[in-house]
N, C-alpha and C. Protein backbone atom coordinates (compact mmCIF):
# COMPACT_ATOMS: atom_id res chain seq x y z
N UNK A 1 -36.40 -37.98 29.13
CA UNK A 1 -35.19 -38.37 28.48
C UNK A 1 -34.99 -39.87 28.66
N UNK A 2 -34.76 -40.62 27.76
CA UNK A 2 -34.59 -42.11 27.77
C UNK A 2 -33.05 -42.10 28.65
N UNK A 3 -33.73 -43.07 28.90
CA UNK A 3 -32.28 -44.26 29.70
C UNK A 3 -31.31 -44.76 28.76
N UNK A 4 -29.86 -44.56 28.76
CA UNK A 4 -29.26 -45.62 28.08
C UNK A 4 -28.35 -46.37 28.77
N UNK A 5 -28.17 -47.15 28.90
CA UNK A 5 -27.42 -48.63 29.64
C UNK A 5 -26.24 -48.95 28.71
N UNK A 6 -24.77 -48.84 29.04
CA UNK A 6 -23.68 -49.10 28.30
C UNK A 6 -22.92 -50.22 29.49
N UNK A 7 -23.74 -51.42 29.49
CA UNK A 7 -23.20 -52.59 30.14
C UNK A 7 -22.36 -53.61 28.88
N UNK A 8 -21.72 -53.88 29.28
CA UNK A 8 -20.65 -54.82 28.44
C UNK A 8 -21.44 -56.38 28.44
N UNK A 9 -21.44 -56.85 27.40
CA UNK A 9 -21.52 -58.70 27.90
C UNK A 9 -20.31 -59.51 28.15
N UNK A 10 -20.62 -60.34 28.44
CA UNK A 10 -19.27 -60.90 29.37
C UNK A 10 -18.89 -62.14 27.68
N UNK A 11 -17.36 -62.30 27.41
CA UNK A 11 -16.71 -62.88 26.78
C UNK A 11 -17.53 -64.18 27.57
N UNK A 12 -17.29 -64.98 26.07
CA UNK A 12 -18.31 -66.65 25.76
C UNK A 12 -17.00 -67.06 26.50
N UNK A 13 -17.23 -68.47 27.19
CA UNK A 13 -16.22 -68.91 27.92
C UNK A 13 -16.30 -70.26 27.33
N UNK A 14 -14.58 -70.83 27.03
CA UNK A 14 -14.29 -72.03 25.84
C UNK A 14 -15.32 -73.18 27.29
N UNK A 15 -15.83 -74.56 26.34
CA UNK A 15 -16.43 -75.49 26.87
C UNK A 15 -15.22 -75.91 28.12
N UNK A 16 -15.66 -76.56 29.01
CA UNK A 16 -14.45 -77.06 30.08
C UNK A 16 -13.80 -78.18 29.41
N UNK A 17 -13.95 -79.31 28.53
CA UNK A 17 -13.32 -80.10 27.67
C UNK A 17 -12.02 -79.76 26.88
N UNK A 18 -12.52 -78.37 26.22
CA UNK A 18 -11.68 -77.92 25.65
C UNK A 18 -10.32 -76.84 26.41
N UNK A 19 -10.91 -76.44 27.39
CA UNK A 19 -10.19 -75.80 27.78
C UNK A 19 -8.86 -77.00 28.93
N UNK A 20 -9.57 -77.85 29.45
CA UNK A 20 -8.58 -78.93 29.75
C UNK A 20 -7.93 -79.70 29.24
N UNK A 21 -7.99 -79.46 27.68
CA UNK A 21 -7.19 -80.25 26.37
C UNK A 21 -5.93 -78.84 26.25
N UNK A 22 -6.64 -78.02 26.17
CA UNK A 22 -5.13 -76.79 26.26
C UNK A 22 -4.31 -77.00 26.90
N UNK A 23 -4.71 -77.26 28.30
CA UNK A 23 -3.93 -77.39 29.00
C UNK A 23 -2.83 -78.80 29.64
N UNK A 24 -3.49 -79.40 28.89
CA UNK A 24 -2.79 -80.88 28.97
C UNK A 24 -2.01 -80.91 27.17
N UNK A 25 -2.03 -80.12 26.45
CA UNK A 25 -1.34 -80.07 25.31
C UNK A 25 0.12 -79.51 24.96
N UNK A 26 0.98 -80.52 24.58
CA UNK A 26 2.16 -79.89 24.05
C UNK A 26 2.64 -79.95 22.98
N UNK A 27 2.88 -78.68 22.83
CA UNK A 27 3.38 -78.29 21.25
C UNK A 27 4.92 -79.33 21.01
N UNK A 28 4.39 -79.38 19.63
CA UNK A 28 5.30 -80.91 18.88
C UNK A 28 5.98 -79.80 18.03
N UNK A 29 7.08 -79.37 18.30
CA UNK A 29 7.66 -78.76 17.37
C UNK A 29 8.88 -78.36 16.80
N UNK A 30 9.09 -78.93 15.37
CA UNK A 30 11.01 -78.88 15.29
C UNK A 30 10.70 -77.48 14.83
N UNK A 31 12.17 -76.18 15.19
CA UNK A 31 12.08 -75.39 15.18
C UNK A 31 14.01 -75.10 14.70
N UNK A 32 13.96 -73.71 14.43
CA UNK A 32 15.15 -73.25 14.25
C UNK A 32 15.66 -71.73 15.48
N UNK A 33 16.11 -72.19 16.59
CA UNK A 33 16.36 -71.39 17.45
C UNK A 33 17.13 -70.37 17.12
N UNK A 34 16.43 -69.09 17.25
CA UNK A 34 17.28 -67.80 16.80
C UNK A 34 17.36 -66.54 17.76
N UNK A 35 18.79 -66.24 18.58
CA UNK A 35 19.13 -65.57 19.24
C UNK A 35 19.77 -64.57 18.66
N UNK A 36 19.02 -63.50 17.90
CA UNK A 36 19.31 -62.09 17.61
C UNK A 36 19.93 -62.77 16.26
N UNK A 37 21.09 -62.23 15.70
CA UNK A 37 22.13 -62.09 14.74
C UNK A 37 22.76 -63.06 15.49
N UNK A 38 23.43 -63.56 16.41
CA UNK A 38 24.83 -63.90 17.04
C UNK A 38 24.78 -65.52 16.58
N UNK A 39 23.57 -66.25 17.62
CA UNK A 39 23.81 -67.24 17.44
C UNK A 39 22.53 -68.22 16.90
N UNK A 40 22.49 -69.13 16.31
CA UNK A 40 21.59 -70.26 15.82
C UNK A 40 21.60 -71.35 15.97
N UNK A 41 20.46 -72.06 17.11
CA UNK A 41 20.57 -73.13 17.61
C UNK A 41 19.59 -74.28 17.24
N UNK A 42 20.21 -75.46 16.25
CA UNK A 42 18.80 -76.32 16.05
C UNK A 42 18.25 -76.97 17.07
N UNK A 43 17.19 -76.81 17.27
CA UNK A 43 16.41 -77.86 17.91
C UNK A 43 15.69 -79.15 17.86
N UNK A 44 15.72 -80.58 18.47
CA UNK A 44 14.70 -81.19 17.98
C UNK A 44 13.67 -81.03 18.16
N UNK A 45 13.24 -80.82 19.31
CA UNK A 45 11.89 -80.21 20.02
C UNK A 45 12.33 -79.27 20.94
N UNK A 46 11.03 -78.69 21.33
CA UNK A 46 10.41 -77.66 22.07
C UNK A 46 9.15 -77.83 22.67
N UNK A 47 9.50 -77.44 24.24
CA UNK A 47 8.65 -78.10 24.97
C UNK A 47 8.65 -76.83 26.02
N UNK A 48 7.12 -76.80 26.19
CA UNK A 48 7.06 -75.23 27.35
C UNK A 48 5.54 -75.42 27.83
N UNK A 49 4.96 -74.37 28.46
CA UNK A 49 3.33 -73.98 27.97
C UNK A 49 3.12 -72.87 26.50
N UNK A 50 2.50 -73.33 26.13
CA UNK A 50 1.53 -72.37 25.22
C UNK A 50 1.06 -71.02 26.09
N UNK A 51 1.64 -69.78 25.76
CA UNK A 51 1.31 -68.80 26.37
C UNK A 51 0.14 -67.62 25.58
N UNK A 52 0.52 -68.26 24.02
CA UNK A 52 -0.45 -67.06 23.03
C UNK A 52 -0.54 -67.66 22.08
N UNK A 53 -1.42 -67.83 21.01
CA UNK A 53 -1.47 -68.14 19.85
C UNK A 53 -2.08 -67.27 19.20
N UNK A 54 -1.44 -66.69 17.74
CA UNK A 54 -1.91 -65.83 16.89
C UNK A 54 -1.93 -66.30 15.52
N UNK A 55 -2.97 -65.85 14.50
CA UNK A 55 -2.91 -66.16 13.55
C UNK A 55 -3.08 -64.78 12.36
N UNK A 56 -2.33 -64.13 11.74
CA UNK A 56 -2.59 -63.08 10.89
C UNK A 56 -2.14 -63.37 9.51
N UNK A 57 -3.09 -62.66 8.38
CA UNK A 57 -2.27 -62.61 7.16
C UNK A 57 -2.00 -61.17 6.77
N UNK A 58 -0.84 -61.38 6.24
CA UNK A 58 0.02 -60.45 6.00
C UNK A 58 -0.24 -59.65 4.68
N UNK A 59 -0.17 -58.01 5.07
CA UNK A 59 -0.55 -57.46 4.22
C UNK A 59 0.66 -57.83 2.59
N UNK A 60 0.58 -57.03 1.16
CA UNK A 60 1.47 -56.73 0.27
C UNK A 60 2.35 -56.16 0.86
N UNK A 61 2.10 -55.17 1.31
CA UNK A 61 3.01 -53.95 1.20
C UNK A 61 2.87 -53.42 3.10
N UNK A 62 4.02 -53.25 3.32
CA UNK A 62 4.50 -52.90 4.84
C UNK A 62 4.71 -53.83 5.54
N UNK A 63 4.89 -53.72 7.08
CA UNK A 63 5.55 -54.53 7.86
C UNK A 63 4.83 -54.95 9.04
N UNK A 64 4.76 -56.19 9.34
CA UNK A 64 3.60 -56.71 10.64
C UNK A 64 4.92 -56.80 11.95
N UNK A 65 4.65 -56.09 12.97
CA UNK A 65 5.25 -56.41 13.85
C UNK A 65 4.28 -57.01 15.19
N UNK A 66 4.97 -58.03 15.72
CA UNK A 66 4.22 -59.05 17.11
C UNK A 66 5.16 -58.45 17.84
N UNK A 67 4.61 -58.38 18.92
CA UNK A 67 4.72 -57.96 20.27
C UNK A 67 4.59 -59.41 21.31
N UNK A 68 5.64 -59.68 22.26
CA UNK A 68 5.30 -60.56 23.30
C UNK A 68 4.68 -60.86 24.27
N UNK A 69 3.86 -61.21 24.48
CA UNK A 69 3.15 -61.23 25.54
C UNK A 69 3.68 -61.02 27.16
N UNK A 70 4.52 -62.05 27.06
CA UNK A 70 5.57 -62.54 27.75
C UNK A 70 6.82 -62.29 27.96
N UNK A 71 7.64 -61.88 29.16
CA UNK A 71 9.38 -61.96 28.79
C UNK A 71 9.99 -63.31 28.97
N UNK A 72 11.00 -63.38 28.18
CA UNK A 72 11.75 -64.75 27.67
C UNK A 72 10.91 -65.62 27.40
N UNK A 73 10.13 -65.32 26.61
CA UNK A 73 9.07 -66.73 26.04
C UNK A 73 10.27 -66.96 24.64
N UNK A 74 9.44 -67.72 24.10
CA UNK A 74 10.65 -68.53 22.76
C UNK A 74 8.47 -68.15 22.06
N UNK A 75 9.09 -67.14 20.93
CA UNK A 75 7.88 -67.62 19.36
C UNK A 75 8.53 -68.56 18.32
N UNK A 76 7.38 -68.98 18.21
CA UNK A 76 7.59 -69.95 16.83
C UNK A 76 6.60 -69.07 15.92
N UNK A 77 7.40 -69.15 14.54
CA UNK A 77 6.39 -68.70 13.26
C UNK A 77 6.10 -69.43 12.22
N UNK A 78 5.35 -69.59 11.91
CA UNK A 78 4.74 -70.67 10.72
C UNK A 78 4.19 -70.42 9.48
N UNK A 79 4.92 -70.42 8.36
CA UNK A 79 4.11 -70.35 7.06
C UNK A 79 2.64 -70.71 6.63
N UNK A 80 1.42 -70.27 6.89
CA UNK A 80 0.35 -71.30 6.70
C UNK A 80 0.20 -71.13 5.71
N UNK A 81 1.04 -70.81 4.37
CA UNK A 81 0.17 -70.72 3.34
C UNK A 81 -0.03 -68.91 2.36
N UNK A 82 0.15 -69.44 1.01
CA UNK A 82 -0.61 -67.98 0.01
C UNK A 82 1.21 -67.05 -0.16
N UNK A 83 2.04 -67.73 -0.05
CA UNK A 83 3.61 -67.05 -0.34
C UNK A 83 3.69 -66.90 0.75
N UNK A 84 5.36 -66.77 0.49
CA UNK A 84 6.41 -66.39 1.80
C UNK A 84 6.47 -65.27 1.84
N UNK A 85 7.24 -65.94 3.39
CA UNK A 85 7.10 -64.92 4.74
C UNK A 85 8.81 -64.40 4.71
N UNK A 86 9.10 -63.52 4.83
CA UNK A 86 9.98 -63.02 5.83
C UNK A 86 10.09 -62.45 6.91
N UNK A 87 10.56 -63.37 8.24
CA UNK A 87 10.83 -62.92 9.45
C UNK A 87 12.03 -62.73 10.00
N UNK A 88 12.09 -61.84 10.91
CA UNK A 88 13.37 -61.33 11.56
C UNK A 88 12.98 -60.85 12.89
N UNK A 89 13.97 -61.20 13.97
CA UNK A 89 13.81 -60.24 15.34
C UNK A 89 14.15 -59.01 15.23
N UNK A 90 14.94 -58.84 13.63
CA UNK A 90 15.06 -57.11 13.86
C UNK A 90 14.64 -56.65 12.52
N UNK A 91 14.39 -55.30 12.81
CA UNK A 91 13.35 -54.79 11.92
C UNK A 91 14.33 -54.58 10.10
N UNK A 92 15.19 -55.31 9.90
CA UNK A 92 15.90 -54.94 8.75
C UNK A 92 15.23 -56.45 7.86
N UNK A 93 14.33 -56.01 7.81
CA UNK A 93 13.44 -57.33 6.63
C UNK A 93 13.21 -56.72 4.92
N UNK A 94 13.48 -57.63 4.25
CA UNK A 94 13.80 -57.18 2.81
C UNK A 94 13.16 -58.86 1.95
N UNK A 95 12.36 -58.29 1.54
CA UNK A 95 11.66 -58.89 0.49
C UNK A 95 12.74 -59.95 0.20
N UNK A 96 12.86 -61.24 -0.27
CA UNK A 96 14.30 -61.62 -1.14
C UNK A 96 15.46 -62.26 -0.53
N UNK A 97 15.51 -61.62 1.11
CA UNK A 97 16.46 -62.24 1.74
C UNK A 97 16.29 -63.90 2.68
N UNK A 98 17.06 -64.57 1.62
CA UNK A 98 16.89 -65.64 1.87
C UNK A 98 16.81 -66.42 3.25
N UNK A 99 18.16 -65.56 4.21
CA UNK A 99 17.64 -66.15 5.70
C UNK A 99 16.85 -65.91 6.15
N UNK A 100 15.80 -65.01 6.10
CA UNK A 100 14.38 -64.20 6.71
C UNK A 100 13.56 -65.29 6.39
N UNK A 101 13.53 -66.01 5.00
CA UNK A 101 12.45 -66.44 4.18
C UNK A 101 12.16 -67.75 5.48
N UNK A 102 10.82 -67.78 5.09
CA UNK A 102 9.90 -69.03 5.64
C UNK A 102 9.30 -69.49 4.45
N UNK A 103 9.60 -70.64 3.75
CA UNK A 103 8.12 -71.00 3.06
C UNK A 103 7.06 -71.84 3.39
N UNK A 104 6.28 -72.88 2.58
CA UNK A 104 5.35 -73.32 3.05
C UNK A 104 5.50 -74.06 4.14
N UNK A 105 4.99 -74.29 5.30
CA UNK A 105 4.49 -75.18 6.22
C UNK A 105 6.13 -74.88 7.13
N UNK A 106 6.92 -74.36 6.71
CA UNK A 106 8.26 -74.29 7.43
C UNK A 106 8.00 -73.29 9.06
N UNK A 107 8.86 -73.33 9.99
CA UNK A 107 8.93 -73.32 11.19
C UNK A 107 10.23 -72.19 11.52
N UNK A 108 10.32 -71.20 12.26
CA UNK A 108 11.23 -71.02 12.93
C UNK A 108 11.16 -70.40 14.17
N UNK A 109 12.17 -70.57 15.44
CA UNK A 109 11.42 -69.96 16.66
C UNK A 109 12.26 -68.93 16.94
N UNK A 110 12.11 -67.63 17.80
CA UNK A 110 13.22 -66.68 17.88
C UNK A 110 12.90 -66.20 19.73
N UNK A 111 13.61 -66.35 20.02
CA UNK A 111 14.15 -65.86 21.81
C UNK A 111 14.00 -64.26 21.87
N UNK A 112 12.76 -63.85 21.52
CA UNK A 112 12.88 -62.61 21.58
C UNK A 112 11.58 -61.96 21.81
N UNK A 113 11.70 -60.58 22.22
CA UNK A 113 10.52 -59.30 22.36
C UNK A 113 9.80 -59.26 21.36
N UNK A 114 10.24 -58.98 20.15
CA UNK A 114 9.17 -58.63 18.77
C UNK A 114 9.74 -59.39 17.72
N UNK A 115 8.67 -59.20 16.36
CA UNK A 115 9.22 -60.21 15.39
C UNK A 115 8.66 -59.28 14.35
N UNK A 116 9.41 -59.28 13.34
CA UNK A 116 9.09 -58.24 12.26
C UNK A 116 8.87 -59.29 10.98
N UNK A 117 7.65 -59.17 10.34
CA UNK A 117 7.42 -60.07 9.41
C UNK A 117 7.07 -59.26 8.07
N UNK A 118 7.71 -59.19 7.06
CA UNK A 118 7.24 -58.76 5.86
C UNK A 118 6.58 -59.81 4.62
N UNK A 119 6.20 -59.37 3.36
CA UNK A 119 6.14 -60.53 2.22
C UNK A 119 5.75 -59.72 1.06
N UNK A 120 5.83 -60.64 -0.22
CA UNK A 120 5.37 -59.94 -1.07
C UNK A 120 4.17 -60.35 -2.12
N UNK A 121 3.33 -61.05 -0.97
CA UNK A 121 1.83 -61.47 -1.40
C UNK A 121 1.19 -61.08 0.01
N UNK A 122 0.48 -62.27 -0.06
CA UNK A 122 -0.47 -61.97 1.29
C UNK A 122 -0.94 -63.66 2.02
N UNK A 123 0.58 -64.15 2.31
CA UNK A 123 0.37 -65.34 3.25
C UNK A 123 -0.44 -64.99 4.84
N UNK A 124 -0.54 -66.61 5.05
CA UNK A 124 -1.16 -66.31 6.53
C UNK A 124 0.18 -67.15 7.24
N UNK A 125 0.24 -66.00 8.50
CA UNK A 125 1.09 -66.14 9.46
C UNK A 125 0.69 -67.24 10.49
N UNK A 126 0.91 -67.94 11.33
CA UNK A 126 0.76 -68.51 12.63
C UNK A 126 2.07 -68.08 13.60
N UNK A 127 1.57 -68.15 15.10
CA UNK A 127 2.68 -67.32 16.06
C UNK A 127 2.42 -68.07 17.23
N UNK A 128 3.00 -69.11 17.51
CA UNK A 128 2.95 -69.44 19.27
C UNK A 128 4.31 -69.05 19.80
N UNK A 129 3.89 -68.66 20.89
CA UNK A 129 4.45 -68.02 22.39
C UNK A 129 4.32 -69.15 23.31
N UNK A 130 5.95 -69.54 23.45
CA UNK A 130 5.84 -70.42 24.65
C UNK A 130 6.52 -70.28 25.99
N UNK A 131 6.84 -70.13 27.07
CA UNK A 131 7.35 -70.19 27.77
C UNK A 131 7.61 -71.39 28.91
């Protein structure tokens, strides 16, 4: 009977250059601070560590929900592009509704656990997690 070997390879590890540019990097970012429904706080900047960065595009039809990595981190979400986004910290997202909307290259950050993003094309999302 043959041998079979179910050893894993080990994840490529970023160059040390790069990985000491992460870490000496801060996010430059005007944002629109959003605490649930209640309150909305502008910001000029935002300044933390980088805890996650995600990048997804969003299906037509249904709903992308992010999960935090982190508790009390602050996400920022970013239009990259291909139609708008609608985001919300709570799951009542509707095609159309203008405060949800993100369009191109626009920014907003939300003080929260999850982020519910809908659309009605198929933009690409960006998501940093900062704390």
């Amino acid at each position: 009977m043959a041998e079979t070997t179910n050893k894993r390879k080990k994840a490529a590890t970023a160059p040390k250059a790069l990985a000491a540019a992460k870490k000496k990097a801060k996010p430059k970012v005007v944002a629109e601070l959003h605490k649930g429904n209640i309150e909305t706080v502008s910001l000029d900047g935002l300044e933390g560590d980088v805890v996650a960065e995600f990048t997804q595009q969003l299906s037509i039809t249904g709903q992308f929900v992010y999960n935090a990595q982190e508790e009390d981190s602050t996400l920022i979400v970013e239009n990259l592009g291909f139609g708008d986004i609608y985001v919300s910290d709570e799951p009542n997202l509707r095609v159309g509704n203008e405060d949800q909307r993100l369009l191109f290259k626009e920014q907003k950050a939300f003080k929260a656990r999850k982020l519910f993003m809908t659309s009605g094309s198929e933009p690409v999302a960006s998501i940093i997690e900062i704390k």
